[in-house]
N, C-alpha and C. Protein backbone atom coordinates (compact mmCIF):
# COMPACT_ATOMS: atom_id res chain seq x y z
N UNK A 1 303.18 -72.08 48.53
CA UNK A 1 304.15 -72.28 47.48
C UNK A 1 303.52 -72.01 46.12
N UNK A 2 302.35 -72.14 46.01
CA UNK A 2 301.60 -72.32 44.83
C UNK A 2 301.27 -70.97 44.77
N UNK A 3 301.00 -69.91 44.96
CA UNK A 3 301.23 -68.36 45.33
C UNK A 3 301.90 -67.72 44.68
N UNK A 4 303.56 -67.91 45.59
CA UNK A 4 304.69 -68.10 45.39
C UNK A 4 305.34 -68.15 43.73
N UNK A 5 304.71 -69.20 43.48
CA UNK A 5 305.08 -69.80 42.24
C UNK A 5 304.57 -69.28 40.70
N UNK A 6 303.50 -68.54 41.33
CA UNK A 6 302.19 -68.32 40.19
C UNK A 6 302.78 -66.69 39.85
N UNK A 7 303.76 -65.95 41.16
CA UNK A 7 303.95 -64.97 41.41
C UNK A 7 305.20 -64.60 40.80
N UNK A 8 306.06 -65.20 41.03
CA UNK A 8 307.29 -65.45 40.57
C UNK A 8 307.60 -65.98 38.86
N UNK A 9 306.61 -67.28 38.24
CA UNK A 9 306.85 -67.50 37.50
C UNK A 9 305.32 -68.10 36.73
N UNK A 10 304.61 -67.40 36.51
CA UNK A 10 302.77 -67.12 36.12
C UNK A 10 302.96 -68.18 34.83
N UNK A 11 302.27 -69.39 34.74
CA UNK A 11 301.89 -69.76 33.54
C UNK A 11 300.41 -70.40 33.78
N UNK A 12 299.78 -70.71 32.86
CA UNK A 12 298.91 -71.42 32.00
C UNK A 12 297.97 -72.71 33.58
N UNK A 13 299.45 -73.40 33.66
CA UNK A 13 299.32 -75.01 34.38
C UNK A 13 298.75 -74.15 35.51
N UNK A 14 299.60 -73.40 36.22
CA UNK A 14 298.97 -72.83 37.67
C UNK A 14 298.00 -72.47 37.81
N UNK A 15 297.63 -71.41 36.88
CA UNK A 15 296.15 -70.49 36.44
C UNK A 15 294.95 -71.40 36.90
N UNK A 16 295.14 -72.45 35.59
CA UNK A 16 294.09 -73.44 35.92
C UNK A 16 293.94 -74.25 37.10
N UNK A 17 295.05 -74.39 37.72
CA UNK A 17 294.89 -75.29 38.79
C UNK A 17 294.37 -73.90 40.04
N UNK A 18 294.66 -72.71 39.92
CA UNK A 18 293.96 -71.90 41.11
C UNK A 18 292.58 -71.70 40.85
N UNK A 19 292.33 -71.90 39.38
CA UNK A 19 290.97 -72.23 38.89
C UNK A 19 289.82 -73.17 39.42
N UNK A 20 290.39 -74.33 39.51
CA UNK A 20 289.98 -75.63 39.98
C UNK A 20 290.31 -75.31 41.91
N UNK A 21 290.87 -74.81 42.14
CA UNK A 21 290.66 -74.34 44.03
C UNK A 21 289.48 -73.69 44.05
N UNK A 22 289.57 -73.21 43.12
CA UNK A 22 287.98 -71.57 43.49
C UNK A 22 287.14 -72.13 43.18
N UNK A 23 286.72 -73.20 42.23
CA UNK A 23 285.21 -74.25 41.81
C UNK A 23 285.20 -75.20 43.32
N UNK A 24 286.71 -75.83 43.56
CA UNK A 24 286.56 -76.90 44.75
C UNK A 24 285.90 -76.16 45.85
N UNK A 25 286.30 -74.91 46.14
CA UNK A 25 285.32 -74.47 47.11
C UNK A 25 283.75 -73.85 47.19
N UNK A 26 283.60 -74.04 45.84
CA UNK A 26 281.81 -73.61 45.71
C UNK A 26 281.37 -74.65 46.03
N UNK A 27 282.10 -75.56 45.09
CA UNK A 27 281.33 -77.07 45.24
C UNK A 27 281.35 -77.82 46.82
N UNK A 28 282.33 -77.47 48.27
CA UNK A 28 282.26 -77.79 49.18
C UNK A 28 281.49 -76.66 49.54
N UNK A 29 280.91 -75.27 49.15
CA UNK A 29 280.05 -74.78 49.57
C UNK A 29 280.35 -73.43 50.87
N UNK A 30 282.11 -73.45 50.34
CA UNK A 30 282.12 -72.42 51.06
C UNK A 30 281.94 -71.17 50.60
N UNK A 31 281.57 -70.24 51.59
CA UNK A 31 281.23 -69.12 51.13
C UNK A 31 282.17 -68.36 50.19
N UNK A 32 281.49 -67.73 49.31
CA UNK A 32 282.91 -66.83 48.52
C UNK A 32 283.59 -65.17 49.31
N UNK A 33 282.75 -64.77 50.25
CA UNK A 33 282.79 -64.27 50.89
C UNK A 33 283.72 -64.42 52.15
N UNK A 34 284.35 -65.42 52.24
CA UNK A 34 285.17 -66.06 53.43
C UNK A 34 286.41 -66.36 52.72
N UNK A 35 286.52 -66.43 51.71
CA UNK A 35 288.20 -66.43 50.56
C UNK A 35 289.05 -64.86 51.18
N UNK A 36 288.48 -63.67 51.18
CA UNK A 36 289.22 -62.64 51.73
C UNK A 36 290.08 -62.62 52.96
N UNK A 37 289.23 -63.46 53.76
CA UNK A 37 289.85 -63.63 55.57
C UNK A 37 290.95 -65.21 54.95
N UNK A 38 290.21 -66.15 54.31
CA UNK A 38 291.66 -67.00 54.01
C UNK A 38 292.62 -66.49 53.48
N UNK A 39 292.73 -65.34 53.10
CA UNK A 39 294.12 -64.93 52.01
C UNK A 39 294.91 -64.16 52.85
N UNK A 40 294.06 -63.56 53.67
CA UNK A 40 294.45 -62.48 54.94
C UNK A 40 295.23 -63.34 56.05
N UNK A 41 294.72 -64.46 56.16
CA UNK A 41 295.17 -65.40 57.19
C UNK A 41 296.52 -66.03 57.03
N UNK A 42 296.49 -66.10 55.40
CA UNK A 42 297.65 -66.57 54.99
C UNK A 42 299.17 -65.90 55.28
N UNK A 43 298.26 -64.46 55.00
CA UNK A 43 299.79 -63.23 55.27
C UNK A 43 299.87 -63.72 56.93
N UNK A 44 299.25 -63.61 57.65
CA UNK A 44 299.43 -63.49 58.90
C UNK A 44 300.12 -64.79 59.13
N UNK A 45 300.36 -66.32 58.96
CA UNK A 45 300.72 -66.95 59.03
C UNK A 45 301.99 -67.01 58.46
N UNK A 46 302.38 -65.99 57.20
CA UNK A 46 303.60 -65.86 56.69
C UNK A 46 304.27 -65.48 57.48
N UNK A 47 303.42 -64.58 58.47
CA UNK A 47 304.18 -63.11 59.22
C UNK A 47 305.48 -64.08 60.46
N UNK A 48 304.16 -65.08 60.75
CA UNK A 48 304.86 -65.66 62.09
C UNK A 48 306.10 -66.44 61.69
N UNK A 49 305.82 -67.39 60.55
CA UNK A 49 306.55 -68.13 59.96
C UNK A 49 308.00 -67.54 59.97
N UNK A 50 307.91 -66.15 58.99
CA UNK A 50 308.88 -65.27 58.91
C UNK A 50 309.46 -64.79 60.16
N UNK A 51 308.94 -64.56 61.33
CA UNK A 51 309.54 -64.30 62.48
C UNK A 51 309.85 -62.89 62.57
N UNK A 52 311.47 -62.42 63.07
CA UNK A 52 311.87 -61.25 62.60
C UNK A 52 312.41 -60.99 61.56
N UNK A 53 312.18 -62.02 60.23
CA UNK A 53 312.56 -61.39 58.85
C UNK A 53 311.58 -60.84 58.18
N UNK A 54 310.36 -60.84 58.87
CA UNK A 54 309.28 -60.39 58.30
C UNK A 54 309.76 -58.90 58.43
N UNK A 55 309.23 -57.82 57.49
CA UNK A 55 309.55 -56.78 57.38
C UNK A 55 307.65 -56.05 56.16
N UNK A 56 308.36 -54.99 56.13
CA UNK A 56 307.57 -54.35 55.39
C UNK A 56 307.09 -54.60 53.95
N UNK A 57 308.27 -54.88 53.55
CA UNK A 57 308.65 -55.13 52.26
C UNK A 57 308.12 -56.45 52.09
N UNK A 58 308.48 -57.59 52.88
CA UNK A 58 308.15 -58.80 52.58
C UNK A 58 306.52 -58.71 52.62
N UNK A 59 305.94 -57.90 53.80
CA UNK A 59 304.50 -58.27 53.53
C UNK A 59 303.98 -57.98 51.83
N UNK A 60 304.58 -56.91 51.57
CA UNK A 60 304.63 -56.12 50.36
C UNK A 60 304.59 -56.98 49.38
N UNK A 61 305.40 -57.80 49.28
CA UNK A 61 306.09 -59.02 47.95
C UNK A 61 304.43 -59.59 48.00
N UNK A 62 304.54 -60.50 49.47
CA UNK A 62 303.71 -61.54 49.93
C UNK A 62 301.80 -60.58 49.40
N UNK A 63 301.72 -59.89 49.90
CA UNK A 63 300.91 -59.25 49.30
C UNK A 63 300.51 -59.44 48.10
N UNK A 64 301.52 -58.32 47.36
CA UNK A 64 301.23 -58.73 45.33
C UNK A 64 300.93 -60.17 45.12
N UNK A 65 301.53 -61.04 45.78
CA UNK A 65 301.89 -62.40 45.11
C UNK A 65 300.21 -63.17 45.28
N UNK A 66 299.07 -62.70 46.66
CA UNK A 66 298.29 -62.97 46.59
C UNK A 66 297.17 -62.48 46.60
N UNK A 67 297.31 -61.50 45.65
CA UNK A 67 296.65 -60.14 44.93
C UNK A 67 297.13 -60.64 43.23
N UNK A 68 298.14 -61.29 42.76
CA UNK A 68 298.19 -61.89 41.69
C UNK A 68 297.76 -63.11 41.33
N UNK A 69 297.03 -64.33 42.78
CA UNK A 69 296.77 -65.16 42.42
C UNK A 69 295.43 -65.18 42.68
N UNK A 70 294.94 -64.28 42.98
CA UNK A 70 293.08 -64.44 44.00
C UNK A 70 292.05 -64.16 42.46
N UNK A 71 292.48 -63.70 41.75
CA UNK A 71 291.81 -63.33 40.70
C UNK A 71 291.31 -64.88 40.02
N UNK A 72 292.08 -65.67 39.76
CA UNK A 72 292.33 -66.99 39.16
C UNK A 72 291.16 -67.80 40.30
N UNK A 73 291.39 -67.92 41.34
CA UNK A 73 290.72 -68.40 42.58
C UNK A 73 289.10 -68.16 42.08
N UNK A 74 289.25 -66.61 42.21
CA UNK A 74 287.51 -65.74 42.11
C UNK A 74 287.08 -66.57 40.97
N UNK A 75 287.78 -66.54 39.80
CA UNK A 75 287.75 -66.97 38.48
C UNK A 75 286.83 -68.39 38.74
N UNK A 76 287.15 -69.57 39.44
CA UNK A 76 287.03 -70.95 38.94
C UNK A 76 286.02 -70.82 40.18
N UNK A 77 285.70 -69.78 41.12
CA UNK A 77 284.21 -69.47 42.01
C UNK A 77 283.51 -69.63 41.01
N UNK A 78 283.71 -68.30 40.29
CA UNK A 78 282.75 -67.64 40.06
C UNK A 78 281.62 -68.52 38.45
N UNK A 79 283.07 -69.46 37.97
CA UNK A 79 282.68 -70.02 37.29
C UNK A 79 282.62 -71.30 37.17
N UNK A 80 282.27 -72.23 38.24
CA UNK A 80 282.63 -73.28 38.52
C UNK A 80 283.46 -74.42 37.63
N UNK A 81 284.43 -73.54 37.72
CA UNK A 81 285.62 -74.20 36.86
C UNK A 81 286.14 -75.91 37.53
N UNK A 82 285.75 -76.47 36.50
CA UNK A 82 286.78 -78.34 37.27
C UNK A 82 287.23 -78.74 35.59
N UNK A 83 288.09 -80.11 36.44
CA UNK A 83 288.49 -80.50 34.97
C UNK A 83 287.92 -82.09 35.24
């Protein structure tokens, strides 16, 4: 939802809070290298979710939407962003 949301309607509050996901996971020490297969996993879990409304297009949307939020993620990695 938080994806979704950041994708659809991008402000400030979200940014930071995908900020603070990407520090929470340095700081539990997961690899940053293993964020690619979670984002990947995610589509694939959309896919099923979606059933047969999944289509081309939707991966497409679903795609951009977390290709618009992974940056923010990398962001609060790379800089161990918390509040």
């Amino acid at each position: 939802t938080l994806i979704e949301k950041y994708y659809s309607q991008p402000g400030d509050a979200i940014h930071q809070y995908l900020r603070v996901l990407g520090s929470r996971h340095k700081i539990r020490q997961i690899p940053r290298e293993s964020i690619p297969d979670f984002l990947r996993t995610i589509l694939v879990t959309l896919g099923v979710f979606h059933g047969d409304a999944w289509s081309e297009a939707l991966e497409r949307q679903w795609q951009d939407a977390v290709n618009t939020a992974s940056p923010a993620i990398y962001e609060g990695y790379d800089q161990h962003f918390h509040v």
